[in-house]
Protein backbone atom coordinates (compact mmCIF):
# COMPACT_ATOMS: atom_id res chain seq x y z
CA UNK A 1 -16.84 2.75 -5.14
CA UNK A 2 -16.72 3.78 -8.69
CA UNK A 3 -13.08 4.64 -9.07
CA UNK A 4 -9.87 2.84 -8.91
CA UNK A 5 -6.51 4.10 -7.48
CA UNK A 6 -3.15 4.14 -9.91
CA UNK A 7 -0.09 4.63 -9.08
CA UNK A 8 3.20 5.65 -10.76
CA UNK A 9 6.62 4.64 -9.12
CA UNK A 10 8.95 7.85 -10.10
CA UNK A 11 11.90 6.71 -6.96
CA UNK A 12 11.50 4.75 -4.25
CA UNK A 13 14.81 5.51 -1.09
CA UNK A 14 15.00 2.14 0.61
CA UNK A 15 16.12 2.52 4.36
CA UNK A 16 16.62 -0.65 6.52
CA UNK A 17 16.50 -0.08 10.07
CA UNK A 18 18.29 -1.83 13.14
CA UNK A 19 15.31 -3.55 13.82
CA UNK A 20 15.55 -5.46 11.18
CA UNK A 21 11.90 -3.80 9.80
CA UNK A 22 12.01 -1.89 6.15
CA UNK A 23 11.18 1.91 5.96
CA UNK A 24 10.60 3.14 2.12
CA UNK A 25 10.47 6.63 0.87
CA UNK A 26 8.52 6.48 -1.96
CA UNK A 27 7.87 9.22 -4.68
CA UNK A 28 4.29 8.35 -6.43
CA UNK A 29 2.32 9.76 -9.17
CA UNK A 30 -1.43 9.12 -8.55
CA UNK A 31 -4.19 8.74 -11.01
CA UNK A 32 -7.59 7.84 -10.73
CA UNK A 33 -10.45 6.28 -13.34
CA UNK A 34 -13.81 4.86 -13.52
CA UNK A 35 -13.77 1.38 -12.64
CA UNK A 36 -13.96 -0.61 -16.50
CA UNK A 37 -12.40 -4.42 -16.27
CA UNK A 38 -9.82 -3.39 -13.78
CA UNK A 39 -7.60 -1.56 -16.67
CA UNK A 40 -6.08 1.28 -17.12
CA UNK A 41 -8.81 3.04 -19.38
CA UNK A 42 -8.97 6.61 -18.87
CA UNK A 43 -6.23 7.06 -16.31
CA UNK A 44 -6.37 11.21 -14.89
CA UNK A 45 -3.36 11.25 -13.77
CA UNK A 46 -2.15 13.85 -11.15
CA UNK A 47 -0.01 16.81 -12.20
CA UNK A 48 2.20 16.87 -9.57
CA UNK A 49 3.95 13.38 -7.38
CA UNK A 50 3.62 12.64 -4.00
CA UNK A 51 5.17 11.27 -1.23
CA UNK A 52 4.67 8.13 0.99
CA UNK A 53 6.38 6.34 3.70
CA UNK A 54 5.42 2.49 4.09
CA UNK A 55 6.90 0.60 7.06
CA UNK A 56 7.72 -2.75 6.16
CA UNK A 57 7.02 -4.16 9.25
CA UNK A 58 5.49 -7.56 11.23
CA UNK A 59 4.12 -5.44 14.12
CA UNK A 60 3.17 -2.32 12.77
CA UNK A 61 2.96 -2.32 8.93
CA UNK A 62 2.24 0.95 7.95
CA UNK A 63 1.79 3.69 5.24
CA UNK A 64 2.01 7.54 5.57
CA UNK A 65 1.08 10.42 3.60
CA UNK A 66 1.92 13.59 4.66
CA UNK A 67 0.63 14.04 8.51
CA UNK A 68 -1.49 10.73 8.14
CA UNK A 69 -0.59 7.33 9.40
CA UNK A 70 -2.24 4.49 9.21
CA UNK A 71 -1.20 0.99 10.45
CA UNK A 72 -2.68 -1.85 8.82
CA UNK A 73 -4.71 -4.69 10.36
CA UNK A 74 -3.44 -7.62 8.89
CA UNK A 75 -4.67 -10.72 9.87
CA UNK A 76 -5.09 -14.01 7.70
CA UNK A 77 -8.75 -14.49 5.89
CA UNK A 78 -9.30 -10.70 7.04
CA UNK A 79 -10.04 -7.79 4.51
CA UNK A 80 -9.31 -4.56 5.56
CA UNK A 81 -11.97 -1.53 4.58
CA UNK A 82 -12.71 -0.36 1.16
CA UNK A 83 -11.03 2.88 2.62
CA UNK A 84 -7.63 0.98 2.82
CA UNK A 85 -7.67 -1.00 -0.08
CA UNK A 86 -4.63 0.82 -2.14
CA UNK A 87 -2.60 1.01 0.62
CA UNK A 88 -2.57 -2.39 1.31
CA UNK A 89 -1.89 -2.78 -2.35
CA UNK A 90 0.74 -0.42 -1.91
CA UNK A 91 2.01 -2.39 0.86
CA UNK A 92 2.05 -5.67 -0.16
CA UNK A 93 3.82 -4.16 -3.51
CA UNK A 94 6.55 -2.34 -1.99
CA UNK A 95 7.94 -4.66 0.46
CA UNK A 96 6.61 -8.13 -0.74
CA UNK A 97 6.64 -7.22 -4.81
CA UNK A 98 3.12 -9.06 -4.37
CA UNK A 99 0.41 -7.25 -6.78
CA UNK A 100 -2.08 -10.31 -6.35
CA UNK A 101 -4.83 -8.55 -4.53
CA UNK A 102 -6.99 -11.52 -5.12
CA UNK A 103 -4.29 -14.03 -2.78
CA UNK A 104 -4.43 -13.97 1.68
CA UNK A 105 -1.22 -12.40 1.30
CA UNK A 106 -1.54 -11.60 5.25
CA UNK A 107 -1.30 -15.80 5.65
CA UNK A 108 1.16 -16.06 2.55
CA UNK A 109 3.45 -13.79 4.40
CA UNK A 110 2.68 -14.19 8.28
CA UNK A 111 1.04 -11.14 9.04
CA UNK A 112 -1.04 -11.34 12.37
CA UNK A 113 -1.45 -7.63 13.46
CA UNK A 114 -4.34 -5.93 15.00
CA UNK A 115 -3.83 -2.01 14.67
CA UNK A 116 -5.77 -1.58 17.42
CA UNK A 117 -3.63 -3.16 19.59
């Protein structure tokens, strides 16, 4: 791929749910660039936010824009597809504050979830 995702945090509505499970309203701006040393060089940044719902969850972690949901397969020493990539980012930053995309942060945090079933 030869662009990265950015994101902007404008407000972020923090819901916790009988469960015990997270759900987060989040209010994002997105940008895009070419991909140069991972910075933010060149940022085009939308003109308008967006919204996105990530379930902070152990069973069925999940993000949704708009009509689209996608639960994430998180299993240790797994990557998930190139396709997924930001929001597992976005995932792992809103309800672990972990930005390390580099770490197993599935094992670190003791995900085991096929979203297959």
């Amino acid at each position: 791929m030869d662009e990265c995702s950015w994101a902007k945090w404008m407000f972020v509505d923090v819901k916790p749910m009988p469960t015990g499970e997270v759900r987060m309203d989040i209010t994002l701006l997105g940008g895009s660039s070419p991909i140069v040393d991972r910075k933010r060089r060149g940022v085009a940044w939308s003109k308008r936010p967006h919204s996105v719902t990530v379930l902070c969850s152990y069973s069925q972690p999940s993000i949704s824009v708009g009509g689209q949901k996608d639960v994430l397969s998180l299993k240790p020493n797994e990557r998930l597809p190139g396709f997924l990539t930001s929001s597992e980012n976005l995932y792992f930053e809103a309800c672990h504050s972990d930005m390390n995309e580099a770490s197993d942060r599935a094992a670190k945090y003791g995900y085991n979830v096929d979203a297959d079933g």
